[in-house]
N, C-alpha and C. Protein backbone atom coordinates (compact mmCIF):
# COMPACT_ATOMS: atom_id res chain seq x y z
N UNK A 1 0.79 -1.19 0.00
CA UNK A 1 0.00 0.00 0.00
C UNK A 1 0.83 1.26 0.00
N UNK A 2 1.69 1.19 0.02
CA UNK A 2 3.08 2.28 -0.01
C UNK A 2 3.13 2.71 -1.80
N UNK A 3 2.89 1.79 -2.20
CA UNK A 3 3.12 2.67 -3.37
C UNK A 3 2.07 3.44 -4.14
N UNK A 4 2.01 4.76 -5.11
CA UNK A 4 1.26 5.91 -4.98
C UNK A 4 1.17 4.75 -7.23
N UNK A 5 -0.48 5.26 -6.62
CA UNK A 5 -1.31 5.18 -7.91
C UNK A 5 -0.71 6.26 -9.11
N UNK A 6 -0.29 7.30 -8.48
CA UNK A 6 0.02 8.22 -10.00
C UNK A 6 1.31 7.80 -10.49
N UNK A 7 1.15 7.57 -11.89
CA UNK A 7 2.80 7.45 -12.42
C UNK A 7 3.44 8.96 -12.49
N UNK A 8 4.80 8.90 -12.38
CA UNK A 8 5.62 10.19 -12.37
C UNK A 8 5.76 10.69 -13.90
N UNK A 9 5.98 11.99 -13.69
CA UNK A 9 5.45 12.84 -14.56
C UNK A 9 6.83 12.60 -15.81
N UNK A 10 6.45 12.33 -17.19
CA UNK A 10 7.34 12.11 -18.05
C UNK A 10 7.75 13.20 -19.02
N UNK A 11 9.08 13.47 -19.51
CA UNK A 11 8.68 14.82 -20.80
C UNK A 11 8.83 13.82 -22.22
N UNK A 12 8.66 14.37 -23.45
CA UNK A 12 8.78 13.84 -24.73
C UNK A 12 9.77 13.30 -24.58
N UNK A 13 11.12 13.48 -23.93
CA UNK A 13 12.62 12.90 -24.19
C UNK A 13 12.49 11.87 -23.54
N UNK A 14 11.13 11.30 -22.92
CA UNK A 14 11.16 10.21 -21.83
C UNK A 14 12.14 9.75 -20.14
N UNK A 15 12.84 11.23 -20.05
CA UNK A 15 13.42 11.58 -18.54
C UNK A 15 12.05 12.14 -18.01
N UNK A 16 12.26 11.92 -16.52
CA UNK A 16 10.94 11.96 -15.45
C UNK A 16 11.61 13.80 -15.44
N UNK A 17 10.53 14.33 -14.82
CA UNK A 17 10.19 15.61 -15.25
C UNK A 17 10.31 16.33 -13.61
N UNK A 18 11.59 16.78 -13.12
CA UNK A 18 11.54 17.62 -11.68
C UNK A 18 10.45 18.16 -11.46
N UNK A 19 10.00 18.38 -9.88
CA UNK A 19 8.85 19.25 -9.69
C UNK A 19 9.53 20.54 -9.46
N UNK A 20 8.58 20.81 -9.48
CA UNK A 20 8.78 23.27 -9.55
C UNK A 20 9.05 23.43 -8.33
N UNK A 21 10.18 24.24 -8.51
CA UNK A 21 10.60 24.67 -7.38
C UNK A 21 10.58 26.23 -6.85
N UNK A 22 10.25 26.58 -5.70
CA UNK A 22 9.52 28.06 -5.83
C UNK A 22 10.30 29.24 -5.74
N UNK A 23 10.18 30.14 -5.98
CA UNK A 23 11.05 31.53 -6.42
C UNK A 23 11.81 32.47 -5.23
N UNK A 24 12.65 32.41 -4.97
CA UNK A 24 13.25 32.93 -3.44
C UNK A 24 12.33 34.16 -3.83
N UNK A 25 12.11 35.24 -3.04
CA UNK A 25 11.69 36.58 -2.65
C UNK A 25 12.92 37.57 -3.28
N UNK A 26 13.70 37.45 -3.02
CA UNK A 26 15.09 37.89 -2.88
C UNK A 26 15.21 38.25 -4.60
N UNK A 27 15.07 36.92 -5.64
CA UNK A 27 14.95 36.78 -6.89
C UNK A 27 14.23 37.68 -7.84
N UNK A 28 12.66 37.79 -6.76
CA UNK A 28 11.10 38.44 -8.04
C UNK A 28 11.41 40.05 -7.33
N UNK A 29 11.96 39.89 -5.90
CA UNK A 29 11.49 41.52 -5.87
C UNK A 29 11.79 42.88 -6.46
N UNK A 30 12.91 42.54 -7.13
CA UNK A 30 13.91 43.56 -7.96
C UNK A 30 12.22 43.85 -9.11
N UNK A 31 12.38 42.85 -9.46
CA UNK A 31 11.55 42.75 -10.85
C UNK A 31 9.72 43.45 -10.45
N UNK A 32 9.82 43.10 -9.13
CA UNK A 32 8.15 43.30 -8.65
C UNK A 32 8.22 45.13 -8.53
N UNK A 33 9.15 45.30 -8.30
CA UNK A 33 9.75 46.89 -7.99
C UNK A 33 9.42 47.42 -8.88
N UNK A 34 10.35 47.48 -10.22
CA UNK A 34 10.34 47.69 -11.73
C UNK A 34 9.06 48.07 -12.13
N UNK A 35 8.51 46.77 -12.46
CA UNK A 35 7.10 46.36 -12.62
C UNK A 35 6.33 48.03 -12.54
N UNK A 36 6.31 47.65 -11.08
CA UNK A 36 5.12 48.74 -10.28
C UNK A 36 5.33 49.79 -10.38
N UNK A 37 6.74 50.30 -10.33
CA UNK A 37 7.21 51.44 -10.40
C UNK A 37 6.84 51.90 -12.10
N UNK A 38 7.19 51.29 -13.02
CA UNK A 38 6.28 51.82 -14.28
C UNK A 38 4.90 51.86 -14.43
N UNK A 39 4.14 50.86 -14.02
CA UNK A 39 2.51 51.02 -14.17
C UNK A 39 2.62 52.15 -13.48
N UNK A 40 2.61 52.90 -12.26
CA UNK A 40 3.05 54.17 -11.79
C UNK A 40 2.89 55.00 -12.47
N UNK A 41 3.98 54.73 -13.04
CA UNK A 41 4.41 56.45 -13.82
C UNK A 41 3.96 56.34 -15.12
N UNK A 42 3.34 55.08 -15.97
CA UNK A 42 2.21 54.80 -16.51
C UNK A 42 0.54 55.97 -16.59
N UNK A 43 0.35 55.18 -15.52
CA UNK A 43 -0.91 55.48 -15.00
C UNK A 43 -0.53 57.28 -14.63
N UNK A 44 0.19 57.65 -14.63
CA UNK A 44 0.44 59.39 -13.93
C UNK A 44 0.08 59.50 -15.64
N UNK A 45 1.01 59.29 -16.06
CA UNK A 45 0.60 59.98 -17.69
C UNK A 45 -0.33 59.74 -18.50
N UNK A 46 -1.08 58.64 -18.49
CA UNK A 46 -2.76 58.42 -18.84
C UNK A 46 -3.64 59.39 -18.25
N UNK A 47 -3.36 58.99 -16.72
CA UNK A 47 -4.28 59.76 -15.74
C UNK A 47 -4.11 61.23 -15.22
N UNK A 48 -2.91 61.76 -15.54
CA UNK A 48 -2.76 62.97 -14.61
C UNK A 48 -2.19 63.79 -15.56
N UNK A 49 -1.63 63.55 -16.11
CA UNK A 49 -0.67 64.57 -17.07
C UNK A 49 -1.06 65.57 -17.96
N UNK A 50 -1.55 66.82 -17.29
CA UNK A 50 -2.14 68.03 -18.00
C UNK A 50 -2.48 68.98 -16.79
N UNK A 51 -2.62 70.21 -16.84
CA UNK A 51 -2.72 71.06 -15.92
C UNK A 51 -1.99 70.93 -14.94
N UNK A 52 -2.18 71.82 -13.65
CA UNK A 52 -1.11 71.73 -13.35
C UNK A 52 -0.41 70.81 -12.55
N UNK A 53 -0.88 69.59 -12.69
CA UNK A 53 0.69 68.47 -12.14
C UNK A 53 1.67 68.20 -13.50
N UNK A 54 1.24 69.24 -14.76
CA UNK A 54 1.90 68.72 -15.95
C UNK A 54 3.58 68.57 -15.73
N UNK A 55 4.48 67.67 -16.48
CA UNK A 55 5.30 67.41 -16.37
C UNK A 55 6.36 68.25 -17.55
N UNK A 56 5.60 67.87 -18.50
CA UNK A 56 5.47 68.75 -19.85
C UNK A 56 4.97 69.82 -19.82
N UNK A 57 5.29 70.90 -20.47
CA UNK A 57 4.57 71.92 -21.17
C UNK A 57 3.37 71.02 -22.82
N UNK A 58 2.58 71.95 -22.76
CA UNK A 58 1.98 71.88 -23.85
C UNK A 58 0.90 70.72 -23.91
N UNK A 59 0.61 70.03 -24.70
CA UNK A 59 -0.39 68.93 -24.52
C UNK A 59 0.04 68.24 -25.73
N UNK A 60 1.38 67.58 -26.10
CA UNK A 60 2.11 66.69 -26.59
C UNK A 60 1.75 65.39 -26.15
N UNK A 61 1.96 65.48 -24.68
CA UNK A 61 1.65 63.91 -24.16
C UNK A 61 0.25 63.51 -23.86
N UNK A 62 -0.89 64.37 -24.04
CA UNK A 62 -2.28 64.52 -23.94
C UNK A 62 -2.65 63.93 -24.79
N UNK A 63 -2.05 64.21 -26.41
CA UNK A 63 -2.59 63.85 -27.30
C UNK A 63 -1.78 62.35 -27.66
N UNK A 64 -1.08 62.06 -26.94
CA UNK A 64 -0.39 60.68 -27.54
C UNK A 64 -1.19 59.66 -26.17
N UNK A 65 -2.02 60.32 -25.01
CA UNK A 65 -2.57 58.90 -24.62
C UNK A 65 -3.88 59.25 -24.47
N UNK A 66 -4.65 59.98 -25.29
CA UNK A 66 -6.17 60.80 -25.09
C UNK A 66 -6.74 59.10 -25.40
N UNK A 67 -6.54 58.38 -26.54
CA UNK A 67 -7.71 57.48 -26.83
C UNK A 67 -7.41 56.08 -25.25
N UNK A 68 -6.44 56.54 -25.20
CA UNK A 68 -6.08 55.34 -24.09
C UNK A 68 -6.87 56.00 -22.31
N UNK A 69 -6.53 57.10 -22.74
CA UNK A 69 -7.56 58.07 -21.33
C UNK A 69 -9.15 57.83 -21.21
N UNK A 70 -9.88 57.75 -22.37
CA UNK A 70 -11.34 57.47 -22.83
C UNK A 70 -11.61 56.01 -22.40
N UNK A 71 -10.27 54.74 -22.91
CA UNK A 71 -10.65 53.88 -22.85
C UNK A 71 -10.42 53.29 -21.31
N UNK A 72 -10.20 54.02 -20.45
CA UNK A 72 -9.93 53.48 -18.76
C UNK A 72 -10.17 54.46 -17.94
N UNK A 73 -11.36 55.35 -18.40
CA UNK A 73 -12.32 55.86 -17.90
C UNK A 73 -11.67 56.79 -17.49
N UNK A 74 -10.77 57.46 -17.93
CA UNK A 74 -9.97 59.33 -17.36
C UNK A 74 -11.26 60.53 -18.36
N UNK A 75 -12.08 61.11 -17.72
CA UNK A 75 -12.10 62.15 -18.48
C UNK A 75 -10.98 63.00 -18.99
N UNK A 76 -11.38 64.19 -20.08
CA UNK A 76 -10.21 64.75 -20.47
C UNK A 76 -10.81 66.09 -21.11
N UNK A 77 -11.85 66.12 -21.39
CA UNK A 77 -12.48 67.57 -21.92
C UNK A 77 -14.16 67.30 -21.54
């Protein structure tokens, strides 16, 4: 009764297939940083970038994310 009904997991080359092994913290957080830190400053220039928190002068960058502002619900005029 010791032995387990599932056979072990095979790949096409017919070697048994390691299980997953999980991601130190240490590894993703650089990357989780990154990440967030652009959706950020993303989201500032969809969402915020005109009047006065502008970063820019002018409305250069207004008009390069206006249809993307409409489509994630930023008013804009």
């Amino acid at each position: 009764m010791a032995e387990s009904i599932v056979p072990p997991a095979v790949s096409p080359t017919g070697s048994a297939i390691s299980p997953l092994t999980p991601l130190p913290l240490r590894a993703v957080l650089p990357w989780v940083v990154f990440v967030g830190t652009l959706m950020l400053v993303l989201l500032y220039f969809v969402g915020a970038e005109q009047g006065a928190t502008s970063v820019f002068s002018g409305a250069g960058v207004h008009e390069w994310v206006h249809d993307g502002r409409h489509l994630l619900g930023f008013p804009c005029h």
